[in-house]
C-alpha atoms as a PDB file:
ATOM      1  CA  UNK A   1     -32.330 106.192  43.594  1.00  0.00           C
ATOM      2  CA  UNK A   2     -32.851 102.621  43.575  1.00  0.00           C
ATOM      3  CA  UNK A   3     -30.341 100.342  41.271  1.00  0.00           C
ATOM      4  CA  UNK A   4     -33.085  99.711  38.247  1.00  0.00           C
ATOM      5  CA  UNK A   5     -34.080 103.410  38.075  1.00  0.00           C
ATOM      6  CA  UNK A   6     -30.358 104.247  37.787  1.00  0.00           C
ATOM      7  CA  UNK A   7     -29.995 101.129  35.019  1.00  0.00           C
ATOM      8  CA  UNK A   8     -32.858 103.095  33.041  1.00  0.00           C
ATOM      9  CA  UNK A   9     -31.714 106.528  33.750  1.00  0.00           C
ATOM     10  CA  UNK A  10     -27.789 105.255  32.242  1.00  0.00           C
ATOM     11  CA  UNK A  11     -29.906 103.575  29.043  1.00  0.00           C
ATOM     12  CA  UNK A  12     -31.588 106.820  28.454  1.00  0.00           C
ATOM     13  CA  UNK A  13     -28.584 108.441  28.262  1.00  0.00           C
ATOM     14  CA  UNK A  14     -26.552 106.109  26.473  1.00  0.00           C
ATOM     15  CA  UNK A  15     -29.036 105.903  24.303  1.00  0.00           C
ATOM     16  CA  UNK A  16     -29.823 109.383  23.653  1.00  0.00           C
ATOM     17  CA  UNK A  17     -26.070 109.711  22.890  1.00  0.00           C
ATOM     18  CA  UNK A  18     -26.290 107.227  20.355  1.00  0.00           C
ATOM     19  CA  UNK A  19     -29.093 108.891  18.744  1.00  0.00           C
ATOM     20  CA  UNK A  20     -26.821 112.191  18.699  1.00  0.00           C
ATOM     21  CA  UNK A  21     -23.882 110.202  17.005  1.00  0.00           C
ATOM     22  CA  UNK A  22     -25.820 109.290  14.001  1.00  0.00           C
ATOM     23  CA  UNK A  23     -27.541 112.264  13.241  1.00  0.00           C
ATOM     24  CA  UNK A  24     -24.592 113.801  13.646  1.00  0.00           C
ATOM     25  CA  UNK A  25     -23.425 111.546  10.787  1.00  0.00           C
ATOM     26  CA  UNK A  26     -26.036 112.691   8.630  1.00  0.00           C
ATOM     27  CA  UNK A  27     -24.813 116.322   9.212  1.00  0.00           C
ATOM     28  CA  UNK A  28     -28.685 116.926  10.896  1.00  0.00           C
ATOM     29  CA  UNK A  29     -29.906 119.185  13.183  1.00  0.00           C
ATOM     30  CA  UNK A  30     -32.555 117.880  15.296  1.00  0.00           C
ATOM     31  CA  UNK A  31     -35.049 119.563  13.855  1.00  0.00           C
ATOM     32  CA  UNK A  32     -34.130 117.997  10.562  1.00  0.00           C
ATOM     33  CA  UNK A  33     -34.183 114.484  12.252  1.00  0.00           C
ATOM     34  CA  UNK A  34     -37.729 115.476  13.951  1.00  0.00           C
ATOM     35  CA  UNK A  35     -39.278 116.221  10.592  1.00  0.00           C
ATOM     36  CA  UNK A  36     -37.767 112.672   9.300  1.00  0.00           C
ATOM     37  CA  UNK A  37     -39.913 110.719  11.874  1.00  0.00           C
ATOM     38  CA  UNK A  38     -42.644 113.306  11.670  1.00  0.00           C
ATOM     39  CA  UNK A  39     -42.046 114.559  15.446  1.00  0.00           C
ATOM     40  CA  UNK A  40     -41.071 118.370  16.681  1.00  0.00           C
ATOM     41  CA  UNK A  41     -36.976 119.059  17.668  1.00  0.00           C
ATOM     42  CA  UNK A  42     -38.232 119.458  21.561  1.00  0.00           C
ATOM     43  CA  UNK A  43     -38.964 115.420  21.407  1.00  0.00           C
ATOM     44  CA  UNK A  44     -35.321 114.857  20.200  1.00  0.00           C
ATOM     45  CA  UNK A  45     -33.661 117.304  22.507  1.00  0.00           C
ATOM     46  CA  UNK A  46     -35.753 115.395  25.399  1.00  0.00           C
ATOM     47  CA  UNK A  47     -34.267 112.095  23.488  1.00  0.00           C
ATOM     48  CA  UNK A  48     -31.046 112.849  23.028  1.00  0.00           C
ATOM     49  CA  UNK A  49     -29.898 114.298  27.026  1.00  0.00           C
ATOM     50  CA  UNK A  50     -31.916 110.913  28.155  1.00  0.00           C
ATOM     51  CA  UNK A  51     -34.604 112.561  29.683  1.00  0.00           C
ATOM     52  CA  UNK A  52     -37.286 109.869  28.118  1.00  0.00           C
ATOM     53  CA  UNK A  53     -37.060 106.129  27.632  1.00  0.00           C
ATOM     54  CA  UNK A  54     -37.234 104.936  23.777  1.00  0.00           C
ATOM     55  CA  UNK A  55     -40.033 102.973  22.816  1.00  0.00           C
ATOM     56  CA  UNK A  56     -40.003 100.317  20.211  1.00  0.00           C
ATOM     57  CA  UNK A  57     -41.719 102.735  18.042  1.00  0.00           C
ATOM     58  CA  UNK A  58     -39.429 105.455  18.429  1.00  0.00           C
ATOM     59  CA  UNK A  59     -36.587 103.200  17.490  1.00  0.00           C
ATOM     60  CA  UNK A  60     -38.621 101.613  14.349  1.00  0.00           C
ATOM     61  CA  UNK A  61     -39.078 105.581  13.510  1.00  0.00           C
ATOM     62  CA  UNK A  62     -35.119 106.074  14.303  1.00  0.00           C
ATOM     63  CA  UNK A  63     -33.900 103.564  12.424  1.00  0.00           C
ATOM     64  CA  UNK A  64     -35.862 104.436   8.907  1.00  0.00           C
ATOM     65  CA  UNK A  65     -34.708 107.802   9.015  1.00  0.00           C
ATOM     66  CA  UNK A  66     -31.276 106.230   9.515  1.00  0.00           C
ATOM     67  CA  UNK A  67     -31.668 104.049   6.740  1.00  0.00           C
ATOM     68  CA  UNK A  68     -31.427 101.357   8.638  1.00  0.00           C
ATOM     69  CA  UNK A  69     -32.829  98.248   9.673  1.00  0.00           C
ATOM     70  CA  UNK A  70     -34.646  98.028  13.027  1.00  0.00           C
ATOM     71  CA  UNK A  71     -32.260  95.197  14.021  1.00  0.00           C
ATOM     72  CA  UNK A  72     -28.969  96.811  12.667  1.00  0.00           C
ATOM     73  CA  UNK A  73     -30.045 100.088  14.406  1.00  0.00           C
ATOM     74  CA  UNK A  74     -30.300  98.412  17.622  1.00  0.00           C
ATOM     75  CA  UNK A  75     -26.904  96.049  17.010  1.00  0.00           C
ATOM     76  CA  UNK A  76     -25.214  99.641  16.587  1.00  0.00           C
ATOM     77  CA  UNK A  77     -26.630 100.553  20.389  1.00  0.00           C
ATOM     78  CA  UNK A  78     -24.850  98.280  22.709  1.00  0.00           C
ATOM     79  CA  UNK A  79     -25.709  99.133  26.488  1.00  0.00           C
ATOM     80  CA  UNK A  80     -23.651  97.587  29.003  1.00  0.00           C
ATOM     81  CA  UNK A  81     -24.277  98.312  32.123  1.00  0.00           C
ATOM     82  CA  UNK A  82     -21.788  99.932  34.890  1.00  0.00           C
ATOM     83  CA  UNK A  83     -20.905  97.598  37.696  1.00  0.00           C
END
């Protein structure tokens, strides 16, 4: 695996884990979260164990049923990536 496939596959996952965290918060299941952004729980499973890359969209979608703004959503995701 090349070094930016493995930068995308670790951002999935982070990412996905983030997602987890705060509808955790919320006490959700994911099928809870998937009706909040009008999806199915199989897309937030995928999500969530990094097995697809977020689009903008997705995270606009995220972040409302978060009650949150796009740009806090995305402060509260910091990737850094491993060296």
């Amino acid at each position: 695996m090349n070094k930016k496939s493995l930068l995308n596959k670790q951002f999935d996952k982070k990412f996905g884990a983030f997602v987890k965290r705060k509808r955790l918060e919320k006490g959700w299941l994911q099928d809870d979260l998937a009706s909040a952004i009008d999806s199915d729980f199989q897309n937030i499973s995928r999500l969530e164990r990094g097995n697809v890359t977020p689009t903008l969209y997705w995270c606009h979608r995220l972040a409302e049923a978060f009650d949150m703004d796009i740009s806090d959503f995305m402060k509260g995701f910091e990737f850094k990536k491993k060296k």
